[in-house]
C-alpha atoms as a PDB file:
ATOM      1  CA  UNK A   1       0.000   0.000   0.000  1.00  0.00           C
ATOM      2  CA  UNK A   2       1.337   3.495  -0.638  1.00  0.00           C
ATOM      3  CA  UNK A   3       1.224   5.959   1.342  1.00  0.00           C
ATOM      4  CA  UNK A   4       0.692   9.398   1.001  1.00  0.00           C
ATOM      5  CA  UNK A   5       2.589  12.511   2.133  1.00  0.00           C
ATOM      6  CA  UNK A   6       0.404  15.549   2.456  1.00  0.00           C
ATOM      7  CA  UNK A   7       1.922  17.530  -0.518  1.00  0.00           C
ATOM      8  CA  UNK A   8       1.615  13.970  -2.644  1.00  0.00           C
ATOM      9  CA  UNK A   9      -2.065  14.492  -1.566  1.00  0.00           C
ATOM     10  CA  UNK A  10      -2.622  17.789  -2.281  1.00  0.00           C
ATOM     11  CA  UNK A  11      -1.166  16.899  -5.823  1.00  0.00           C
ATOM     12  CA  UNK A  12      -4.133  15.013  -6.699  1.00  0.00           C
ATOM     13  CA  UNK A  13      -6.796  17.694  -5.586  1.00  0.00           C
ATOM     14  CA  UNK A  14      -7.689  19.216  -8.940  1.00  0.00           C
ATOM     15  CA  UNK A  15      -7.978  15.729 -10.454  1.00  0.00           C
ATOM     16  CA  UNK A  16     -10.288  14.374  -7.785  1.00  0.00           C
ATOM     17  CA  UNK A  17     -12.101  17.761  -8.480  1.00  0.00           C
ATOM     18  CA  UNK A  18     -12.872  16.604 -11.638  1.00  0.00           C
ATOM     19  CA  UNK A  19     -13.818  13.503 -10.760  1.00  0.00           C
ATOM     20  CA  UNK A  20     -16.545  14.676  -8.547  1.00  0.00           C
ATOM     21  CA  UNK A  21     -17.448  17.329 -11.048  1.00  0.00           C
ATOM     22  CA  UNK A  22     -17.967  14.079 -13.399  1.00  0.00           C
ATOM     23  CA  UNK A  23     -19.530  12.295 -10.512  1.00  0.00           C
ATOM     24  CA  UNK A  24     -22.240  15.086  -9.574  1.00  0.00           C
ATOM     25  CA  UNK A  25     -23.377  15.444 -13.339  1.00  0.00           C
ATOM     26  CA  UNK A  26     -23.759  11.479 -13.353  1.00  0.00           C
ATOM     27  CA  UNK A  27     -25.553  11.722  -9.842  1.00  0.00           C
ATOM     28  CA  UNK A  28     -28.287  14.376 -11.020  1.00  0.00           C
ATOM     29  CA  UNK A  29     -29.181  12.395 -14.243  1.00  0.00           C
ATOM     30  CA  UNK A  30     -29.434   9.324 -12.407  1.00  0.00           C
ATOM     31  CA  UNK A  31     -31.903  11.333  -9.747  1.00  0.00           C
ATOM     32  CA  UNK A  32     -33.901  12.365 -12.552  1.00  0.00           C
ATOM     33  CA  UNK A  33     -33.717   9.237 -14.367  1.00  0.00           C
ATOM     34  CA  UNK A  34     -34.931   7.289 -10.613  1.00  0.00           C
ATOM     35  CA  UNK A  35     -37.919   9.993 -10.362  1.00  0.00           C
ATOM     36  CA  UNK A  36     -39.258   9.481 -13.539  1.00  0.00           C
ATOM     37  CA  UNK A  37     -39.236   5.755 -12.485  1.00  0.00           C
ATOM     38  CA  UNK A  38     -40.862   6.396  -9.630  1.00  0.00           C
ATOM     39  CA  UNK A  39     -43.789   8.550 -11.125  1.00  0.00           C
ATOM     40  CA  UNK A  40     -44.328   5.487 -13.721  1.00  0.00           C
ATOM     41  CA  UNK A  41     -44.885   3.324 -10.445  1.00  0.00           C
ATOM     42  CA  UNK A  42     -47.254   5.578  -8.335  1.00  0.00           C
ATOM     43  CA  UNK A  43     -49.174   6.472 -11.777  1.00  0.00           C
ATOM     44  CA  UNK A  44     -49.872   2.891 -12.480  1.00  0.00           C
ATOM     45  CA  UNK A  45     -48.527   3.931 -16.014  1.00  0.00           C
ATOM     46  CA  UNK A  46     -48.511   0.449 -17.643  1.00  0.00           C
ATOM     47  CA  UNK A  47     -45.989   1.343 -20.164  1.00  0.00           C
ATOM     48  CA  UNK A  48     -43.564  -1.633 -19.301  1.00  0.00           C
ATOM     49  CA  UNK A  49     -41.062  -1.394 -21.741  1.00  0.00           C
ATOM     50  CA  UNK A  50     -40.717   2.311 -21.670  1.00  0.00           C
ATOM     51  CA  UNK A  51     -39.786   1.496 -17.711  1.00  0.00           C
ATOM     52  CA  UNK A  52     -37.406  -1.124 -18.733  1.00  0.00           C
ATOM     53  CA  UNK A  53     -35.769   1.548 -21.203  1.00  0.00           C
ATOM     54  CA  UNK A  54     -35.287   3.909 -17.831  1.00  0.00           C
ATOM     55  CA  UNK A  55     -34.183   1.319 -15.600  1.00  0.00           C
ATOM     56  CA  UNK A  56     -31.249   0.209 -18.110  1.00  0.00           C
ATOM     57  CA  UNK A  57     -30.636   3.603 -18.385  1.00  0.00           C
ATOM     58  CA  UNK A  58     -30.507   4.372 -14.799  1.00  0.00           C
ATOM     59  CA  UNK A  59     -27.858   1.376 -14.294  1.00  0.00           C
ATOM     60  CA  UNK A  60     -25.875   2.612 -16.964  1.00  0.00           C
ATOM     61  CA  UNK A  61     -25.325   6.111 -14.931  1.00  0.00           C
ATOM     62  CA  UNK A  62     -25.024   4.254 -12.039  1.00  0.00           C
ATOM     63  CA  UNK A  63     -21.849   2.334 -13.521  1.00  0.00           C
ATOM     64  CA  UNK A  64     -20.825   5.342 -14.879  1.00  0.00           C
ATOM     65  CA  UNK A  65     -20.346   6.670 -11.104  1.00  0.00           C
ATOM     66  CA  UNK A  66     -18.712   3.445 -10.546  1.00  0.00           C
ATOM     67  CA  UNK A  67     -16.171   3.981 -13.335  1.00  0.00           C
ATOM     68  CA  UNK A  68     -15.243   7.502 -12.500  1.00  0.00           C
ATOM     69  CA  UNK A  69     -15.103   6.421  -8.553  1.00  0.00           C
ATOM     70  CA  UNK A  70     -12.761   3.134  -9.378  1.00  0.00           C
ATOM     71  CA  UNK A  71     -10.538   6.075 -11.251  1.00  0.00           C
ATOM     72  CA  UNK A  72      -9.757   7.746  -7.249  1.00  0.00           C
ATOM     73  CA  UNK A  73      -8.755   3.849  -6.171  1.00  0.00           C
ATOM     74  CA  UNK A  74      -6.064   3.771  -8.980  1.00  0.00           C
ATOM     75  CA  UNK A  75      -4.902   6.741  -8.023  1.00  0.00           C
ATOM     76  CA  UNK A  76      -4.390   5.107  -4.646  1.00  0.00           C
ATOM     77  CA  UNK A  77      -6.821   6.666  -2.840  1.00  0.00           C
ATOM     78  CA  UNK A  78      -9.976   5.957  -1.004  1.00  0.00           C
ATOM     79  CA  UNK A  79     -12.936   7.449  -2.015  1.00  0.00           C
ATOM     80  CA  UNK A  80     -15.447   7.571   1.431  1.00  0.00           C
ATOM     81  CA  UNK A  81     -18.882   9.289  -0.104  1.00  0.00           C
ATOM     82  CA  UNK A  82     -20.413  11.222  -2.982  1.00  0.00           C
ATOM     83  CA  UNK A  83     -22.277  13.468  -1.079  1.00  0.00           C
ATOM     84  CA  UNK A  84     -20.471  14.944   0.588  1.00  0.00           C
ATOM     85  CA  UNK A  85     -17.586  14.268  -1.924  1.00  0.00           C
ATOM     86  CA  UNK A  86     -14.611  12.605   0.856  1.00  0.00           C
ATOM     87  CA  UNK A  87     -11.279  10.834  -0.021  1.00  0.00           C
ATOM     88  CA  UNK A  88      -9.363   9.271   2.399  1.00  0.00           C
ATOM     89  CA  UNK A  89      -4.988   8.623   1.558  1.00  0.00           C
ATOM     90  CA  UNK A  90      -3.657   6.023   2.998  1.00  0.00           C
ATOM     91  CA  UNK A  91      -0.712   8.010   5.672  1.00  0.00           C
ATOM     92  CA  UNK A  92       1.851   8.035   8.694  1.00  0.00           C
ATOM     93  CA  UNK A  93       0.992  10.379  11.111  1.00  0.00           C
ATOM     94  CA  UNK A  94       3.514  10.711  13.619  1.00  0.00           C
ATOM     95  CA  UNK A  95       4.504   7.501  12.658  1.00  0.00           C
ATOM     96  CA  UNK A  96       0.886   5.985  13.135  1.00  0.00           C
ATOM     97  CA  UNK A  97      -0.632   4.515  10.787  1.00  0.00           C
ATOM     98  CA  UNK A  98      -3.266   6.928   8.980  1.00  0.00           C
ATOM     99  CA  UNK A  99      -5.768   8.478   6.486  1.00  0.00           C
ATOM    100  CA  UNK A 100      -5.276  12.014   5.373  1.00  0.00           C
ATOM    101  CA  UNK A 101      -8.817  13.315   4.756  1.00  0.00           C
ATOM    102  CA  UNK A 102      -9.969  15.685   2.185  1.00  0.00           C
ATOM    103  CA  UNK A 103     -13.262  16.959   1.142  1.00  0.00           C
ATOM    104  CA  UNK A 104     -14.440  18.753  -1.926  1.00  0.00           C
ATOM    105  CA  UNK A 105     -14.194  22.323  -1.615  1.00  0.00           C
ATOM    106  CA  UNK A 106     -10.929  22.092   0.731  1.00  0.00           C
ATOM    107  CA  UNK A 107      -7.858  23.960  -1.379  1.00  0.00           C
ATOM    108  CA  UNK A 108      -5.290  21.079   0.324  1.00  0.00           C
ATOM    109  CA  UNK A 109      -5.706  18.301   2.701  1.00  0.00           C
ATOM    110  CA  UNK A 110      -5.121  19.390   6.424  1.00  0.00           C
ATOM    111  CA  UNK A 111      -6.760  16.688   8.367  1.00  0.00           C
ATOM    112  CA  UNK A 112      -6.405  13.161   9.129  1.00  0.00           C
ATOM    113  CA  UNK A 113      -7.835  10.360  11.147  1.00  0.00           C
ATOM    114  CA  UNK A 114      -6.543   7.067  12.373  1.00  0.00           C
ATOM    115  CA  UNK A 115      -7.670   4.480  10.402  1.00  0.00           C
ATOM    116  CA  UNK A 116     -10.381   2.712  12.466  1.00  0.00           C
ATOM    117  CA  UNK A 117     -12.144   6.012  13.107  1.00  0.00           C
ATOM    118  CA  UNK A 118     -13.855   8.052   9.786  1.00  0.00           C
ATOM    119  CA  UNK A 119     -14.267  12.151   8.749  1.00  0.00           C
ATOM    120  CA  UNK A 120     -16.688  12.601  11.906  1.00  0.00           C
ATOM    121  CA  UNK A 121     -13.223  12.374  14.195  1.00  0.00           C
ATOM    122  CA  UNK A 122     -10.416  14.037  11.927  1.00  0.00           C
ATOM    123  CA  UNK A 123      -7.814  15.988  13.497  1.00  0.00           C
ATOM    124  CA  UNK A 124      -5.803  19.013  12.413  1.00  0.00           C
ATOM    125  CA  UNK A 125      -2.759  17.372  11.085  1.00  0.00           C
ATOM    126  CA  UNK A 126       0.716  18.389  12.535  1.00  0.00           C
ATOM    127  CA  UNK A 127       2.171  21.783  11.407  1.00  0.00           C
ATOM    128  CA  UNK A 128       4.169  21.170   7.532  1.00  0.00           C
ATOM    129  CA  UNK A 129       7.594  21.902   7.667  1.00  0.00           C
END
């Protein structure tokens, strides 16, 4: 397993940017794509094969998230939600094992948490040199 420094992770910020940017576009059609399925359903709309159309469709922008989420675990990273966007990098901290936290809309990771504990806990992470 790599792990990351904080600079390596701050590196990878504008690409996980896009990412999510990819991810949220994916994420709203899909929505939209699960409400219309849901109005067929409560309408009694009897239109089977129309539904079948949207429900192929829906998996297809669901495996689209997949795809663009798999692309943050080659990059070595851990990818922790969609909403809100978080990425976990595998770390040492003070010579602890780690996971430097980021989430979207943060300019550089500086926070962590130890590995058996998740964003809710993260710490400040020690002063850069």
């Amino acid at each position: 397993m790599k792990y990351f420094t904080p600079e390596e992770a701050d590196a990878l910020i504008p690409e996980l940017e896009r990412i999510f940017e990819a991810v949220a576009s994916l994420a709203a059609q899909a929505e939209l794509k699960a409400e219309s399925l849901r109005r067929r359903q409560t309408s009694g709309d009897g239109d089977e094969a129309g539904a079948a159309i949207e429900r192929s469709q829906l998996q297809f922008l669901a495996s689209g998230i997949n795809d663009w989420m798999q692309k943050i675990v080659e990059l070595g990273a851990l990818p922790k939600g969609v909403e809100p966007a978080l990425v976990d990098f595998p770390a040492r901290v003070n010579g602890d094992e780690a996971y430097l936290c980021w989430k979207l809309g943060e300019k550089r990771v500086s926070h962590y948490h130890p590995v058996n504990e998740g964003f809710s806990t993260r710490k400040p992470l020690p002063k850069r040199r």
